[in-house]
C-alpha atoms as a PDB file:
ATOM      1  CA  UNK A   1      76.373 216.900 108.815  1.00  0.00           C
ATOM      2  CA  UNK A   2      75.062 214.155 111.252  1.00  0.00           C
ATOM      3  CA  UNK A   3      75.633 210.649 111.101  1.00  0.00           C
ATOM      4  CA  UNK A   4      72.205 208.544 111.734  1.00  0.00           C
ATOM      5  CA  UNK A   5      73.008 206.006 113.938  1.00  0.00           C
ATOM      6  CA  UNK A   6      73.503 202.498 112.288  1.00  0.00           C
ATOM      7  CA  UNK A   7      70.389 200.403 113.235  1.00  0.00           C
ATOM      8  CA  UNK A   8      70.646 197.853 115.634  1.00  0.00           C
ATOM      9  CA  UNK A   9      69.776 194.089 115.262  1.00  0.00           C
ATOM     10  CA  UNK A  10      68.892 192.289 118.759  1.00  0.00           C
ATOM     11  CA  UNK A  11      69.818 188.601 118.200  1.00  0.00           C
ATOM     12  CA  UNK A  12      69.414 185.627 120.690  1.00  0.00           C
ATOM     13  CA  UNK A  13      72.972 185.360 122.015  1.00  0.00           C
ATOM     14  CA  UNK A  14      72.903 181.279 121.842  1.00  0.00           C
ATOM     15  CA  UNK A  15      73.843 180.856 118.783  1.00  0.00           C
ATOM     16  CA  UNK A  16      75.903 183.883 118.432  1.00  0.00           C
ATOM     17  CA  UNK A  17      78.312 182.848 120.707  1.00  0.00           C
ATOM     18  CA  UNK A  18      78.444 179.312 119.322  1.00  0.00           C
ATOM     19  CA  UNK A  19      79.364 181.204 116.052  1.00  0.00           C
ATOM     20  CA  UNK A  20      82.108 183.200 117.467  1.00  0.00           C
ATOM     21  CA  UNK A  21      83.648 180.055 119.713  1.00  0.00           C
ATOM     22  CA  UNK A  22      84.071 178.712 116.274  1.00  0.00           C
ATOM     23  CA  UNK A  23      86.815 181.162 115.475  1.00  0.00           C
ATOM     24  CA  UNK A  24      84.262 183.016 112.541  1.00  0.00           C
ATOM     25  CA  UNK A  25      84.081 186.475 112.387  1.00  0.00           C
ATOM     26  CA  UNK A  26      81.498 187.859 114.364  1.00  0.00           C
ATOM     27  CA  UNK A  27      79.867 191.007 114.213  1.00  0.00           C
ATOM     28  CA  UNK A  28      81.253 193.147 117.354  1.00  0.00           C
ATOM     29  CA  UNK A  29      78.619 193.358 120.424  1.00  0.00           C
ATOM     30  CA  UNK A  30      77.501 196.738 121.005  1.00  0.00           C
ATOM     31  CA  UNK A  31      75.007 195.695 123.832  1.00  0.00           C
ATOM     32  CA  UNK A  32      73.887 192.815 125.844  1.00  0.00           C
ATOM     33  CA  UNK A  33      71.013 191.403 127.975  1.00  0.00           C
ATOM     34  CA  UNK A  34      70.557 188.253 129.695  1.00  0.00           C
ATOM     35  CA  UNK A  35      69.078 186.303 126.677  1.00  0.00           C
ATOM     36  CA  UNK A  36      70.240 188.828 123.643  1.00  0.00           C
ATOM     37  CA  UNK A  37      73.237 190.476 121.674  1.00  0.00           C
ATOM     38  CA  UNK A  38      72.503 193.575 119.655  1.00  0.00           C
ATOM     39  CA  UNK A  39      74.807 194.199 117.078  1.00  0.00           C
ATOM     40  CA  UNK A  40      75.244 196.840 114.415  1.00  0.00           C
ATOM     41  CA  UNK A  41      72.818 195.959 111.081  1.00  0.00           C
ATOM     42  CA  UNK A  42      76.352 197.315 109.337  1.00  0.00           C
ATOM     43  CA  UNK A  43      78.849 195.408 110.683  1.00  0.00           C
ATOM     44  CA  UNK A  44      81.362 193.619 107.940  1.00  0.00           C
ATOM     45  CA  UNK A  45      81.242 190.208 110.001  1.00  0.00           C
ATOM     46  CA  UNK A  46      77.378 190.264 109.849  1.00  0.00           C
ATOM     47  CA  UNK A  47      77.251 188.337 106.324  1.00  0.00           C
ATOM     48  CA  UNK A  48      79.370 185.313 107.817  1.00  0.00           C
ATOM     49  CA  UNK A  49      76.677 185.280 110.806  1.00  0.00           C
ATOM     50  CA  UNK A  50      74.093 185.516 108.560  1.00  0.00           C
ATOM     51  CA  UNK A  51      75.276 182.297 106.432  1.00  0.00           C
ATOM     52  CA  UNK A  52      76.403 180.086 109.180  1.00  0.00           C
ATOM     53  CA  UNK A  53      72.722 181.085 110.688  1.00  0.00           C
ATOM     54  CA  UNK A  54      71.246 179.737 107.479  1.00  0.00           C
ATOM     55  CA  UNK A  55      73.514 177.324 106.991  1.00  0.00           C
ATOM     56  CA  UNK A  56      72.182 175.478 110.565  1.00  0.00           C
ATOM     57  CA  UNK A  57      68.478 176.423 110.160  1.00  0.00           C
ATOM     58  CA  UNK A  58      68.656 173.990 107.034  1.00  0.00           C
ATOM     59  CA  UNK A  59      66.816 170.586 107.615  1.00  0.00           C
ATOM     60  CA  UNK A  60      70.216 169.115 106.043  1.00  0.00           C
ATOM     61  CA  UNK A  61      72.208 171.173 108.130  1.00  0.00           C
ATOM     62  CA  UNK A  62      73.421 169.813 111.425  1.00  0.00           C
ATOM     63  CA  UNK A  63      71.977 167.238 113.318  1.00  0.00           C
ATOM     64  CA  UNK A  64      69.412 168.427 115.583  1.00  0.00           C
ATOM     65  CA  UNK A  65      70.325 166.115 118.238  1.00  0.00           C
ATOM     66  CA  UNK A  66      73.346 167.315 119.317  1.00  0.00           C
ATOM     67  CA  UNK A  67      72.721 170.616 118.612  1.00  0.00           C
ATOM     68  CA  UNK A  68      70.981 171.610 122.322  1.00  0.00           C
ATOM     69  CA  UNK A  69      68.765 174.942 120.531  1.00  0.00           C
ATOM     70  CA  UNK A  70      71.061 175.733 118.642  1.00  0.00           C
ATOM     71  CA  UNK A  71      69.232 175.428 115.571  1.00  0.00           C
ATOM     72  CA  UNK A  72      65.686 177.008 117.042  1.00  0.00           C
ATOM     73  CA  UNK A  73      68.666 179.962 118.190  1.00  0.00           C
ATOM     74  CA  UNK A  74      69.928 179.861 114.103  1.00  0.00           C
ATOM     75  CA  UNK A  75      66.506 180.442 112.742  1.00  0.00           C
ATOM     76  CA  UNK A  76      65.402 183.048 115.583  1.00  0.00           C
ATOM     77  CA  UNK A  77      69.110 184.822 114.395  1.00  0.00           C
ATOM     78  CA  UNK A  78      68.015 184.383 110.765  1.00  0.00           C
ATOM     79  CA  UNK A  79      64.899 186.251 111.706  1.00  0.00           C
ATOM     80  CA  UNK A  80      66.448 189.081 113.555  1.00  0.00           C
ATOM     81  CA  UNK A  81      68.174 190.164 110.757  1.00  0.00           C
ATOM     82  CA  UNK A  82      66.155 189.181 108.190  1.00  0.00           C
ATOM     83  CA  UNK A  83      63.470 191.604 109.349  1.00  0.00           C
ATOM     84  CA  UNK A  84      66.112 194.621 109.474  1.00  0.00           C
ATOM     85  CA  UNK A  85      68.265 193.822 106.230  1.00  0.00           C
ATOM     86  CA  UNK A  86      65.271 192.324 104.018  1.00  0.00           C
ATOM     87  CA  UNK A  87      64.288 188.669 102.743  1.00  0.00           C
ATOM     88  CA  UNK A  88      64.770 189.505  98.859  1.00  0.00           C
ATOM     89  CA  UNK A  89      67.902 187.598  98.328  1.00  0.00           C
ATOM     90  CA  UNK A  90      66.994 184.650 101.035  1.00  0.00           C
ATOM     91  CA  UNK A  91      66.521 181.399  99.646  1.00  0.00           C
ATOM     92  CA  UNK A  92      62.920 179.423  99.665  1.00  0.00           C
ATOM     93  CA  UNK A  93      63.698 177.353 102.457  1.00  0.00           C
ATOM     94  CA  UNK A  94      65.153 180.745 104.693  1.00  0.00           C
ATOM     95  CA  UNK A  95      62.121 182.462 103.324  1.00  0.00           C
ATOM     96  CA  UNK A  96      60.170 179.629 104.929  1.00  0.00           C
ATOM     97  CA  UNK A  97      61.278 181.223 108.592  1.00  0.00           C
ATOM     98  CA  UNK A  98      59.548 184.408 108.031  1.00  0.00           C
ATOM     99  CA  UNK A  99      57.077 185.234 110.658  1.00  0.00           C
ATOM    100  CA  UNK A 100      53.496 186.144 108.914  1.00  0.00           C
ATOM    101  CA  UNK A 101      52.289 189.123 108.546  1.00  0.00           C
ATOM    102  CA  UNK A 102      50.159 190.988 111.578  1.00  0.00           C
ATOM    103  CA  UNK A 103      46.594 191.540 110.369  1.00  0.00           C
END
């Protein structure tokens, strides 16, 4: 019986690494570019990414000052795997990120 390959998720490395300097689990790299991480839409560690992503997007998350992109990185993360796991469950403000629909 074959396996389908897990789907990838190409996220903006920025704030990837950010999350993973912070000690958080992280969802394992299976490819890079210059500018990108792509990491496995099935990974265990994706959830945690997924929150902290959310969690800086927030306008009473961080301050934006200090942040140097990391929150325009956060929300560009939020919508990399948003598009691939689905924006049912996000909240209103998260569902706020979602890029509109192409006519």
């Amino acid at each position: 019986m074959n396996n389908p390959k897990p789907k990838l998720i190409r996220i903006p490395w920025k704030f990837a690494l950010d999350h993973s300097e912070r000690d958080l689990d992280t969802p394992e790299v299976v490819r890079s570019t210059k500018s990108h991480w792509f990491i496995r839409a099935d990974d265990p560690a994706l959830p945690e990414l997924l929150n902290d992503a959310e969690f800086y997007a927030d306008p009473y998350g961080p301050d934006a000052e200090w942040l140097g992109g990391l929150k325009a990185s956060a929300r560009a993360t939020i919508r990399a795997i948003r598009d691939v796991i689905g924006w049912d469950d996000a909240s209103d403000t998260v569902k706020r990120l979602r890029k509109p629909a192409k006519a």
